[in-house]
N, C-alpha and C. Protein backbone atom coordinates (compact mmCIF):
# COMPACT_ATOMS: atom_id res chain seq x y z
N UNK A 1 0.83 -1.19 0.00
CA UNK A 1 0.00 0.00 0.00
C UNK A 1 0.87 1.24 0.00
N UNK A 2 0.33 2.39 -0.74
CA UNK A 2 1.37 3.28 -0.19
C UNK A 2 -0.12 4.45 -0.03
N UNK A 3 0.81 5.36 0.70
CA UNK A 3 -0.03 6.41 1.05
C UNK A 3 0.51 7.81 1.05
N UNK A 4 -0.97 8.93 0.34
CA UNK A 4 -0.45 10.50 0.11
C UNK A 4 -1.04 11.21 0.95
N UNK A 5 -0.13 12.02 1.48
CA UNK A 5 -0.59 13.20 2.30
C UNK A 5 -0.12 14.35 1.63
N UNK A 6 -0.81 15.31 1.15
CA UNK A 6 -0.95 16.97 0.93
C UNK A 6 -1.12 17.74 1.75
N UNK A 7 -0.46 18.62 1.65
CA UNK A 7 -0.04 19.80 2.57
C UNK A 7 0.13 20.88 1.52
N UNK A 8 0.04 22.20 2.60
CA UNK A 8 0.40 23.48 1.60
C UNK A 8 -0.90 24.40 1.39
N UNK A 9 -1.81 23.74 1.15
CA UNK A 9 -3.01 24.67 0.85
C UNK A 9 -3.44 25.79 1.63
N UNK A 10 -4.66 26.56 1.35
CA UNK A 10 -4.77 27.59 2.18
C UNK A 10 -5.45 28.75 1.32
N UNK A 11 -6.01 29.84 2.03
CA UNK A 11 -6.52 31.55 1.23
C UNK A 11 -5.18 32.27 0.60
N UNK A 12 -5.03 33.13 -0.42
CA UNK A 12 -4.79 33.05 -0.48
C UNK A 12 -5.05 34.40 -1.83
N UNK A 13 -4.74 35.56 -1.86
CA UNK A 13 -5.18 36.75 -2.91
C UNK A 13 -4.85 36.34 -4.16
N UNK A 14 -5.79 36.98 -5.25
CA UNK A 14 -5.31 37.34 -6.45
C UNK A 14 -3.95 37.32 -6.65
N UNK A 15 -3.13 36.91 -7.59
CA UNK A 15 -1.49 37.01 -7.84
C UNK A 15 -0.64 36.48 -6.61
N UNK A 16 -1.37 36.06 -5.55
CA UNK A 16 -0.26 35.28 -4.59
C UNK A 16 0.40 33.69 -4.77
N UNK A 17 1.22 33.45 -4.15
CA UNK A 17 1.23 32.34 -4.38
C UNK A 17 1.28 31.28 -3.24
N UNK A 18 1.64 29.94 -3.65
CA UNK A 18 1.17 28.68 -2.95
C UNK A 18 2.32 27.82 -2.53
N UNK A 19 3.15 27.19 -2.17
CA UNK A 19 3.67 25.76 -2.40
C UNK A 19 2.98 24.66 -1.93
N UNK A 20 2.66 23.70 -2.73
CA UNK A 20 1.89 22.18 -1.91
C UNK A 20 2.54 21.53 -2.14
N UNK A 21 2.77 20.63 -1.55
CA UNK A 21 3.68 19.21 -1.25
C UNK A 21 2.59 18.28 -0.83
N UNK A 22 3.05 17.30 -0.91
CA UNK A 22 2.44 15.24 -1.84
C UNK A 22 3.74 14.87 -0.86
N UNK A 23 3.42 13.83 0.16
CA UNK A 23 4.75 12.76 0.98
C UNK A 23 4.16 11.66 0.59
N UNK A 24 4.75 10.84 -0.01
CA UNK A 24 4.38 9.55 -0.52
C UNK A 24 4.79 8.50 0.72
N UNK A 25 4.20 7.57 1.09
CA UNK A 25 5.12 6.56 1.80
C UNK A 25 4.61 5.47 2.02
N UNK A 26 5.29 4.61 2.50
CA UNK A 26 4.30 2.87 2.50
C UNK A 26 5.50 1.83 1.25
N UNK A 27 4.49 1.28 0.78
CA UNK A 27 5.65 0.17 -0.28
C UNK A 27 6.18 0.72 -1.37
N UNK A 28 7.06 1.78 -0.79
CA UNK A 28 7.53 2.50 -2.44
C UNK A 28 9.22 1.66 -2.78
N UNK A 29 9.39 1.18 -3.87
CA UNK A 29 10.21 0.50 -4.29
C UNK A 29 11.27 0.94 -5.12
N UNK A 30 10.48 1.61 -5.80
CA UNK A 30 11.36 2.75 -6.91
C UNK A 30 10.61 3.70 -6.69
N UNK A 31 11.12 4.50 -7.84
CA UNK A 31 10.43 6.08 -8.53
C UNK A 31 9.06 5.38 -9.06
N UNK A 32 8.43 6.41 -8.83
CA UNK A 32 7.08 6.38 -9.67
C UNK A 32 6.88 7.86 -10.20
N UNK A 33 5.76 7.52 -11.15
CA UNK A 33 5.31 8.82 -12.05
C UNK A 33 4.13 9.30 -10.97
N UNK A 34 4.62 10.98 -10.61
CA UNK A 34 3.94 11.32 -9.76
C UNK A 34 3.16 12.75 -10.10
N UNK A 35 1.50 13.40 -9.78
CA UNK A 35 1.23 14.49 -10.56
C UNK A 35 -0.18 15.09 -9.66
N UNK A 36 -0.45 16.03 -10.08
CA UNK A 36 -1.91 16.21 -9.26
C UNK A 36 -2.89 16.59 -10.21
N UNK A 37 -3.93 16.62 -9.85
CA UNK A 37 -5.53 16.96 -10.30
C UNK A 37 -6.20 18.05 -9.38
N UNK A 38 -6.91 18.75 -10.14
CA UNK A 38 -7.98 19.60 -9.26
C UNK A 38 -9.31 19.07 -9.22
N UNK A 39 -10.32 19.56 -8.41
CA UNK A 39 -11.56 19.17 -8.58
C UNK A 39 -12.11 20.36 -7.60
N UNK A 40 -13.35 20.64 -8.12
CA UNK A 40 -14.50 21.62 -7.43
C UNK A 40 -15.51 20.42 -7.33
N UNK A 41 -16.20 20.95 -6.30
CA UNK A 41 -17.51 20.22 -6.10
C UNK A 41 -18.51 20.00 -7.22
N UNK A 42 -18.46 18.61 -7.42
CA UNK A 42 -19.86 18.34 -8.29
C UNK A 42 -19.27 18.42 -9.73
N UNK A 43 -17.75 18.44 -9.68
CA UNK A 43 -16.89 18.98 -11.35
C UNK A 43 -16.36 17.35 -11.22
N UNK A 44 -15.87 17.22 -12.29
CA UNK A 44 -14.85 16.13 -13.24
C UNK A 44 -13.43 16.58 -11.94
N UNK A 45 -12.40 15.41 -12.23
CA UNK A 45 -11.12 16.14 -11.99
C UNK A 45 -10.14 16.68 -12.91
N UNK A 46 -9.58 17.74 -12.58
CA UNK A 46 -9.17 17.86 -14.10
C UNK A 46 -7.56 17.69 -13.69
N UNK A 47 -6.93 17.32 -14.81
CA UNK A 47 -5.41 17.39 -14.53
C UNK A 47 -4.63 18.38 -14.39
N UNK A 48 -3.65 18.47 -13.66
CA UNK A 48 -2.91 20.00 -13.54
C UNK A 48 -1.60 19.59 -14.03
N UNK A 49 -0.85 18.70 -13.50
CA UNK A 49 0.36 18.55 -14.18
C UNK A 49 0.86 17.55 -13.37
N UNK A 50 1.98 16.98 -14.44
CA UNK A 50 2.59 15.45 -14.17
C UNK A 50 4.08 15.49 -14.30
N UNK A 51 4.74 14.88 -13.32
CA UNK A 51 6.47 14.48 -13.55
C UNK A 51 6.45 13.10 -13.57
N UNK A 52 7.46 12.55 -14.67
CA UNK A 52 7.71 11.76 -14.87
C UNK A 52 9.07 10.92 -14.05
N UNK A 53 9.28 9.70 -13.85
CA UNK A 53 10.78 9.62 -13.00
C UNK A 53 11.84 9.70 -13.82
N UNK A 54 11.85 10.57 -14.56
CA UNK A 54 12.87 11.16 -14.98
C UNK A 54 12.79 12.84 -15.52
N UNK A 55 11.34 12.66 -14.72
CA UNK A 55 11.56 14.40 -13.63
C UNK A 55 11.14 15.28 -15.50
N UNK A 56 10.42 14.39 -16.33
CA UNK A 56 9.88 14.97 -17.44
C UNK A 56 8.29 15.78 -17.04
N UNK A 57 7.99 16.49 -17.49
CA UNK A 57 6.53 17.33 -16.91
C UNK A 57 5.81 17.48 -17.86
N UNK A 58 4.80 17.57 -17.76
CA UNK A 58 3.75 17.93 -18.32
C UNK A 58 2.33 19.07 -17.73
N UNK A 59 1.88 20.25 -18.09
CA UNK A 59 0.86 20.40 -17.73
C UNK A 59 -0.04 21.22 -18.51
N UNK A 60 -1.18 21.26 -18.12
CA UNK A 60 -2.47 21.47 -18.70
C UNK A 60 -2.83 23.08 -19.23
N UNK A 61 -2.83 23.28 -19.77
CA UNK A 61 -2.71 24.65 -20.86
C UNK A 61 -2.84 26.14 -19.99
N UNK A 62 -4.14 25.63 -18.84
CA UNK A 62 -4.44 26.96 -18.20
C UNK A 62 -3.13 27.46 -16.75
N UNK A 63 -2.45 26.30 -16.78
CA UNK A 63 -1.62 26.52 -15.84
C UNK A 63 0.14 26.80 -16.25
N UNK A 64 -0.03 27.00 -17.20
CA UNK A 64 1.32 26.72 -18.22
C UNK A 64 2.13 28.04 -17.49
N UNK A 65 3.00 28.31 -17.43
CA UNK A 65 3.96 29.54 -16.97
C UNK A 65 3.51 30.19 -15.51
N UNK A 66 2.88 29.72 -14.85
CA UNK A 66 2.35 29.98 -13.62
C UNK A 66 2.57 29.00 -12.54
N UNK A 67 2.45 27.75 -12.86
CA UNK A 67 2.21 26.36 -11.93
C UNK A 67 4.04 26.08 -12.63
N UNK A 68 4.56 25.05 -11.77
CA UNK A 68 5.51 24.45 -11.87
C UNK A 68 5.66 23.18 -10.50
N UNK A 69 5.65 21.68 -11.15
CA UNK A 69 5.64 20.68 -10.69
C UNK A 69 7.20 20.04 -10.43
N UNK A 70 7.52 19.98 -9.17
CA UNK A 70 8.98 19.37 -9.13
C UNK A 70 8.73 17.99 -8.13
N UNK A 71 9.93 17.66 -8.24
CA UNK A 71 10.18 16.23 -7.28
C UNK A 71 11.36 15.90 -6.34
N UNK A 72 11.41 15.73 -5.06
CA UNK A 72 12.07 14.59 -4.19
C UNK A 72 12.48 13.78 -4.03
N UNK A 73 13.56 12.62 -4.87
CA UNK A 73 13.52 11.56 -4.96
C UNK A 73 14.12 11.36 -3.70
N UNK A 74 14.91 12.05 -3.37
CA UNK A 74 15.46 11.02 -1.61
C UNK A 74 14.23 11.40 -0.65
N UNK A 75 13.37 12.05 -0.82
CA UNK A 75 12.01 12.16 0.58
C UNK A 75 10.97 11.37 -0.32
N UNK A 76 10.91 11.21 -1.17
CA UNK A 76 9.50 10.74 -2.37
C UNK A 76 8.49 11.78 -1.98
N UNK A 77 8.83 13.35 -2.63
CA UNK A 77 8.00 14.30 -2.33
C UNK A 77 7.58 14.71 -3.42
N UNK A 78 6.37 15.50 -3.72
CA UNK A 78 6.12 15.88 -5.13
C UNK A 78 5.80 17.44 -4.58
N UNK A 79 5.84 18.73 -5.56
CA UNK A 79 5.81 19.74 -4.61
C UNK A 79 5.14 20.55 -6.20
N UNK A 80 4.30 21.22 -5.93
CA UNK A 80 3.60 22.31 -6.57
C UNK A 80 4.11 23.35 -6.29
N UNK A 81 4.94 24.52 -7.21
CA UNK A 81 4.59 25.65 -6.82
C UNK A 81 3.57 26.70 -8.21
N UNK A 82 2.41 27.18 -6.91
CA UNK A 82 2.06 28.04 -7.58
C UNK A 82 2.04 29.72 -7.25
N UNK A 83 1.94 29.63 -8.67
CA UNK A 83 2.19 32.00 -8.52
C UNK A 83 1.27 31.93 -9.60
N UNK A 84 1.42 33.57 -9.35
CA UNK A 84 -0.23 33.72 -10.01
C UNK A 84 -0.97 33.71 -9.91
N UNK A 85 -2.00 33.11 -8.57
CA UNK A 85 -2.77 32.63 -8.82
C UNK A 85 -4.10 33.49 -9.14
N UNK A 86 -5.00 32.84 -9.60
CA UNK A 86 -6.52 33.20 -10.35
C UNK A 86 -7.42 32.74 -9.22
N UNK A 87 -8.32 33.36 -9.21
CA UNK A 87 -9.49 33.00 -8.20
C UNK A 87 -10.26 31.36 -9.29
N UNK A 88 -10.19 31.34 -10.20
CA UNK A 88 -10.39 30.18 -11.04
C UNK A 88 -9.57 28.92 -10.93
N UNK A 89 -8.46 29.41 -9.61
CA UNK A 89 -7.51 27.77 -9.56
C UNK A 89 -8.03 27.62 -8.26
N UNK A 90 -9.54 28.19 -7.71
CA UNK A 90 -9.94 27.86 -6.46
C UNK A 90 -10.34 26.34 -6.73
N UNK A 91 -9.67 25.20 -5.72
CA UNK A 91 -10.08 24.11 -5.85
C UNK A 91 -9.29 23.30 -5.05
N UNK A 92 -10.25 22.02 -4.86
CA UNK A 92 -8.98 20.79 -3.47
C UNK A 92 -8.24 20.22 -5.06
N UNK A 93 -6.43 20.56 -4.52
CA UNK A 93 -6.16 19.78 -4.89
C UNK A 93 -5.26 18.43 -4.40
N UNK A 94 -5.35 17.89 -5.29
CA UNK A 94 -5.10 15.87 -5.35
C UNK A 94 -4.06 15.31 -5.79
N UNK A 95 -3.37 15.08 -5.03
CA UNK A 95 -1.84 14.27 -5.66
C UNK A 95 -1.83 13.05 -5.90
N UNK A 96 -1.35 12.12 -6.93
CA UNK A 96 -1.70 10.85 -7.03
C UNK A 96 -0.21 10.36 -7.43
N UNK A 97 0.24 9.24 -7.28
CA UNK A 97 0.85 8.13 -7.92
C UNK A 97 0.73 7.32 -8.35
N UNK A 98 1.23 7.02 -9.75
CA UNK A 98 1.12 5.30 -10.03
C UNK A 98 2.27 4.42 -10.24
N UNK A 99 1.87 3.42 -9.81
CA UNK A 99 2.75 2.50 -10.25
C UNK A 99 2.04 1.85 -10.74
N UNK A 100 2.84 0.41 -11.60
CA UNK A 100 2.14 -0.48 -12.71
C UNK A 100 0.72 -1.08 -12.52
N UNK A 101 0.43 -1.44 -11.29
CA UNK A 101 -0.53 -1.75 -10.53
C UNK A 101 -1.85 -0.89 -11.04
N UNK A 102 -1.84 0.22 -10.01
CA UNK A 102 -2.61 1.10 -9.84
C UNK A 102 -2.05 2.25 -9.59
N UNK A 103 -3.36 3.11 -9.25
CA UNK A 103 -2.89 4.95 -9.34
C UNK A 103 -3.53 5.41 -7.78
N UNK A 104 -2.65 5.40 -7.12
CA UNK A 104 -2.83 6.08 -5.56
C UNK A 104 -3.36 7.48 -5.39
N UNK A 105 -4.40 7.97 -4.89
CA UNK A 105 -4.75 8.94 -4.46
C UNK A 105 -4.57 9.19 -2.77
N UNK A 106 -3.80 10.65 -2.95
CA UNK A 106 -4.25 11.81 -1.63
C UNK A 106 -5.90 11.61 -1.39
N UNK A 107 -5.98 12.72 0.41
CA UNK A 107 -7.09 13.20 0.50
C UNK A 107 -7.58 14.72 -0.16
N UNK A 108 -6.12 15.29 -0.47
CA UNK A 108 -6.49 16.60 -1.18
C UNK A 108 -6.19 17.54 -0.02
N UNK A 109 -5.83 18.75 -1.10
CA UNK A 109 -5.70 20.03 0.35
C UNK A 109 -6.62 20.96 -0.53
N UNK A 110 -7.16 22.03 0.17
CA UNK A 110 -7.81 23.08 -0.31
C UNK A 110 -7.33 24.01 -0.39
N UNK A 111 -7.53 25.21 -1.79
CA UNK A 111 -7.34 26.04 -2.54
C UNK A 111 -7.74 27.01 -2.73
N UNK A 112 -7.72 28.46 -2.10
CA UNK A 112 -8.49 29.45 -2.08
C UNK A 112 -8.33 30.89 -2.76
N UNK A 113 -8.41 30.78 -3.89
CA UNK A 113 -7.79 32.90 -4.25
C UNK A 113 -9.21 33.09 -4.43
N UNK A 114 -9.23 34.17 -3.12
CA UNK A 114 -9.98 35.46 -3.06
C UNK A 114 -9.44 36.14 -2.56
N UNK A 115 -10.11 37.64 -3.12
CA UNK A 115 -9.12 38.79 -2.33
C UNK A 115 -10.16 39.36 -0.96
């Protein structure tokens, strides 16, 4: 089993920013491909962005030059930072891992820009 805890969230103004951190721990063996999702109530989740274990990224168009996804390999940490932020990135977000198996989910931290 392994297990995610998120941290970091919080209020948080127009143009401020965030760091969240993902601690992975339990049966981790190697690297895994590690990334998060947002979700609002009653919404889809949507993807925000992904590192690969070889620390390759990917993310989702509205977060492009604002969000930046890094990694931990000696803590197995995954860490968000965001700037910028938009009252539109109000949302819990969700860190997940997978390995070959399956795809591990966090409980999520919450996300707040208002001014």
């Amino acid at each position: 089993q392994v297990q995610l805890v998120e941290s970091g969230g919080g209020l948080v103004q127009p143009g401020g920013s965030l760091r969240l951190s993902c601690t992975a721990s339990g049966s981790i063996y190697n690297l895994y491909p590690m990334g998060w999702y947002r979700q609002a109530p009653g919404q889809r989740r949507e993807m925000v962005a992904h590192i690969g274990t070889d620390s390759s990224t990917y993310y989702t168009d509205s977060v492009k030059g604002r969000l930046t996804i890094s990694r931990d390999n000696t803590k197995n940490i995954v860490y968000l930072q965001m700037n910028s932020l938009k009252p539109e990135d109000s949302d819990v977000y969700l860190c997940y891992l997978d390995t070959p198996r399956e795809r591990y989910w966090g409980q999520g931290t919450q996300v707040i820009v208002s001014s």
